[in-house]
N, C-alpha and C. Protein backbone atom coordinates (compact mmCIF):
# COMPACT_ATOMS: atom_id res chain seq x y z
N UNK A 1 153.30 38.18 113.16
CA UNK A 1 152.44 37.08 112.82
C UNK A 1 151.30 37.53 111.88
N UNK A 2 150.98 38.79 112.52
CA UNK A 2 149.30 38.84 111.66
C UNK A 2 150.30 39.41 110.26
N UNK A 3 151.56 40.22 110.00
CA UNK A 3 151.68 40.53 108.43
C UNK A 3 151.92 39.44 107.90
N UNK A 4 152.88 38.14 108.35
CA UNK A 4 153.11 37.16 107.48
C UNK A 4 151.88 36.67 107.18
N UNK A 5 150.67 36.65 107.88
CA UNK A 5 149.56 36.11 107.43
C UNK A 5 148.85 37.18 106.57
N UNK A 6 148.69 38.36 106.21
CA UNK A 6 148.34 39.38 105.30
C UNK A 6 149.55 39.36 104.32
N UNK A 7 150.48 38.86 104.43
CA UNK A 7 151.66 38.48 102.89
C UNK A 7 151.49 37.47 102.21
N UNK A 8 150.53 36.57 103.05
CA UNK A 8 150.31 34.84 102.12
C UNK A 8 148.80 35.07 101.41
N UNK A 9 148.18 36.25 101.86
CA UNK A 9 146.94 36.47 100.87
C UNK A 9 147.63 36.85 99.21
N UNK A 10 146.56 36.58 98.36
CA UNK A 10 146.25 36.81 97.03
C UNK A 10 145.98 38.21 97.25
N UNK A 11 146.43 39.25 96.12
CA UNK A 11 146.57 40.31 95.78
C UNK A 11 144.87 40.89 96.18
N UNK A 12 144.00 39.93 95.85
CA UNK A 12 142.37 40.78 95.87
C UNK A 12 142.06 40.50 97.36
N UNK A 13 142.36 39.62 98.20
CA UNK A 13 142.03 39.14 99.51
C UNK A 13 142.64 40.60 100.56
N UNK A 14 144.13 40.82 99.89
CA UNK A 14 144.44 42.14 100.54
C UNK A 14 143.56 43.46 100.64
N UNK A 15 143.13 43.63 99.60
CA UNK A 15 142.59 44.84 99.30
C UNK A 15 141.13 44.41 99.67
N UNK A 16 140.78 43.59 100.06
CA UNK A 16 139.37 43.40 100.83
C UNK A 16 139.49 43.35 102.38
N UNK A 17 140.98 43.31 102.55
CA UNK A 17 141.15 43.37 104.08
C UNK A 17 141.30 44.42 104.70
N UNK A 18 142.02 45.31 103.64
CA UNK A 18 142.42 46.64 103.54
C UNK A 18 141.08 47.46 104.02
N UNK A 19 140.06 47.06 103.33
CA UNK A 19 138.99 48.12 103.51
C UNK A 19 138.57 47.58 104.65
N UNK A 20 138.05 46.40 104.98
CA UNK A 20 137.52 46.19 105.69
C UNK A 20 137.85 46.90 107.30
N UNK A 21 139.14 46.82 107.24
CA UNK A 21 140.20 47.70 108.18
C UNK A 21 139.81 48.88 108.20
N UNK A 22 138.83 49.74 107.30
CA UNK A 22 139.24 50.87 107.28
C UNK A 22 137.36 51.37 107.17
N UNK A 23 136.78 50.03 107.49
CA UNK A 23 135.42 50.05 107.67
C UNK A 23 134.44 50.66 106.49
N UNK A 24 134.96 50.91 105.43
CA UNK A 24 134.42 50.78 104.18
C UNK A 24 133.51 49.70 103.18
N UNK A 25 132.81 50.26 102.76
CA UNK A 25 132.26 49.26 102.15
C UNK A 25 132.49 49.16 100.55
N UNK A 26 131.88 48.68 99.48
CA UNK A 26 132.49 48.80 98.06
C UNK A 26 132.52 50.49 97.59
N UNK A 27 131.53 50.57 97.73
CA UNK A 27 130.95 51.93 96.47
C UNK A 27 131.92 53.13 97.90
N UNK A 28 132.56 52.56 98.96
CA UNK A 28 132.86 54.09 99.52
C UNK A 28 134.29 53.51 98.83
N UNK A 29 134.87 52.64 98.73
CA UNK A 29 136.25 52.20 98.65
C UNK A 29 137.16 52.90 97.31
N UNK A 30 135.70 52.27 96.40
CA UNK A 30 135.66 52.84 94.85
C UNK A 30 135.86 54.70 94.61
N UNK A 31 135.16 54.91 95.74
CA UNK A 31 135.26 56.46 95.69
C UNK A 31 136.28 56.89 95.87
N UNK A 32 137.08 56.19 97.17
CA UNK A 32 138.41 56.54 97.55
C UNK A 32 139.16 56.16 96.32
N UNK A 33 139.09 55.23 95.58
CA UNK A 33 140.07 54.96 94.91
C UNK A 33 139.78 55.14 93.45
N UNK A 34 139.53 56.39 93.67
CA UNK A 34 138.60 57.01 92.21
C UNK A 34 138.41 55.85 90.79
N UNK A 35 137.35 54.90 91.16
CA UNK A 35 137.28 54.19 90.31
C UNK A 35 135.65 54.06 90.24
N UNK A 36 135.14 53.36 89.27
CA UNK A 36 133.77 52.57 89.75
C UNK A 36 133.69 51.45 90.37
N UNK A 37 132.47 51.81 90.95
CA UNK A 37 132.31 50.85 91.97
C UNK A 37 132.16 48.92 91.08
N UNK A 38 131.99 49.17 89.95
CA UNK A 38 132.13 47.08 89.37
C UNK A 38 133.48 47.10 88.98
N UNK A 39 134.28 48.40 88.58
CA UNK A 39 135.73 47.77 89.03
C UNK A 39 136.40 47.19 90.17
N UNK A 40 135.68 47.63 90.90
CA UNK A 40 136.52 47.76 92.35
C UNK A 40 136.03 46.42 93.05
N UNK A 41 134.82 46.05 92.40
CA UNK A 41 134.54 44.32 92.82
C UNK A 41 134.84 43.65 92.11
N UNK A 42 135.34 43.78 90.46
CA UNK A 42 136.12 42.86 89.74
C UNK A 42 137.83 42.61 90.49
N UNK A 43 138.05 43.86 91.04
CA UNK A 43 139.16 43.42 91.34
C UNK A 43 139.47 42.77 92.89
N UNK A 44 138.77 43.00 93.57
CA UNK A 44 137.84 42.34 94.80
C UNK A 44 137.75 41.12 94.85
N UNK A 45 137.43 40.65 93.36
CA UNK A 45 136.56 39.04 93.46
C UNK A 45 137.73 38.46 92.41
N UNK A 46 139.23 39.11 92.46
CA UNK A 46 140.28 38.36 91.68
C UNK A 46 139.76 38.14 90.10
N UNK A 47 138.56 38.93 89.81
CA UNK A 47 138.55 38.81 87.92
C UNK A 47 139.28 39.66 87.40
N UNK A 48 139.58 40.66 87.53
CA UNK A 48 140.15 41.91 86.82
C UNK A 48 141.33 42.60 87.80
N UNK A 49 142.23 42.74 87.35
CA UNK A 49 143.95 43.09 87.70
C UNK A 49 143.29 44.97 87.58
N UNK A 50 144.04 45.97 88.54
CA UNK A 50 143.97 46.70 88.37
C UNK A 50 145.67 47.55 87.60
N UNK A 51 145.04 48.65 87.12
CA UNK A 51 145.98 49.10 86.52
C UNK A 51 147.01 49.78 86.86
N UNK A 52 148.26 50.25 87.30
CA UNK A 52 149.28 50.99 87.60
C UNK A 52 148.36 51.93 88.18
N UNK A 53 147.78 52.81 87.54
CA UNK A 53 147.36 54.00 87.75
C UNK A 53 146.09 53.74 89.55
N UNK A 54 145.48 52.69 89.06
CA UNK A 54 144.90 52.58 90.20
C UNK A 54 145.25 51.87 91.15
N UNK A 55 146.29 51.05 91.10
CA UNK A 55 147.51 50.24 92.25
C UNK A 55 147.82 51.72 93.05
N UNK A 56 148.05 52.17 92.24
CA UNK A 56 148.43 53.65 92.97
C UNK A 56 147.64 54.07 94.06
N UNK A 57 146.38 54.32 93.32
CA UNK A 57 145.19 54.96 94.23
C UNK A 57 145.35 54.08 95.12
N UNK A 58 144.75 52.47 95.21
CA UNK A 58 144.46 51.84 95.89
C UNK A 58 145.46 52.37 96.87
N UNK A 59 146.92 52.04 96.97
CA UNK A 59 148.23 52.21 97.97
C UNK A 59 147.50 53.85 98.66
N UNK A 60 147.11 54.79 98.26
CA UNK A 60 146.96 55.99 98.49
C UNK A 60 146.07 55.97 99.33
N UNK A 61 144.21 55.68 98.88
CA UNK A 61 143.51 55.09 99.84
C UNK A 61 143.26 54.60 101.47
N UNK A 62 144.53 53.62 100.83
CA UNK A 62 144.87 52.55 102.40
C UNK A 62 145.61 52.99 103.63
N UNK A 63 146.01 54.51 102.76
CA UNK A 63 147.16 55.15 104.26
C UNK A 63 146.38 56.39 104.40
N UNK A 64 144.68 56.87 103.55
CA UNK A 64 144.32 58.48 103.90
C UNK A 64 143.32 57.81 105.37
N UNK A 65 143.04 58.88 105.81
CA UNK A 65 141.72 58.79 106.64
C UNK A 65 140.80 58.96 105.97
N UNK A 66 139.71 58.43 106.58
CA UNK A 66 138.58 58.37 106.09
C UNK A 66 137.62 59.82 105.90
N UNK A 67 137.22 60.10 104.61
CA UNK A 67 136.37 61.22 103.93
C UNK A 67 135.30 60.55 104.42
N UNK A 68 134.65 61.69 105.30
CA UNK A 68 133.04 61.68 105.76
C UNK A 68 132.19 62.41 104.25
């Protein structure tokens, strides 16, 4: 139940759920996902598509543990 309801989100709703899951906030998320932190809320807030390269990270991110 809860994935079919995390499969009917929009691509940026995921990746805000993602972190949230993972108790992050922007600027730690961005770090994980070696980006800057106004990319990482453009793509957050559905303005800006991320690129292969950081689809990647992001996927990478979402399965490490968390860097103190």
């Amino acid at each position: 139940m809860i994935s079919e309801m995390f499969n009917k989100l929009t691509w940026y709703k995921r990746i805000e759920v993602l972190r949230i899951g993972k108790d992050w906030n922007q600027n730690q998320a961005s770090i994980e996902c070696i980006t800057h932190n106004k990319n990482y809320w453009l793509w957050e807030n559905g303005l800006s598509y991320p690129r292969f390269k950081s689809r990647k990270e992001i996927g990478r991110a979402s399965c490490r543990e968390r860097v103190s």
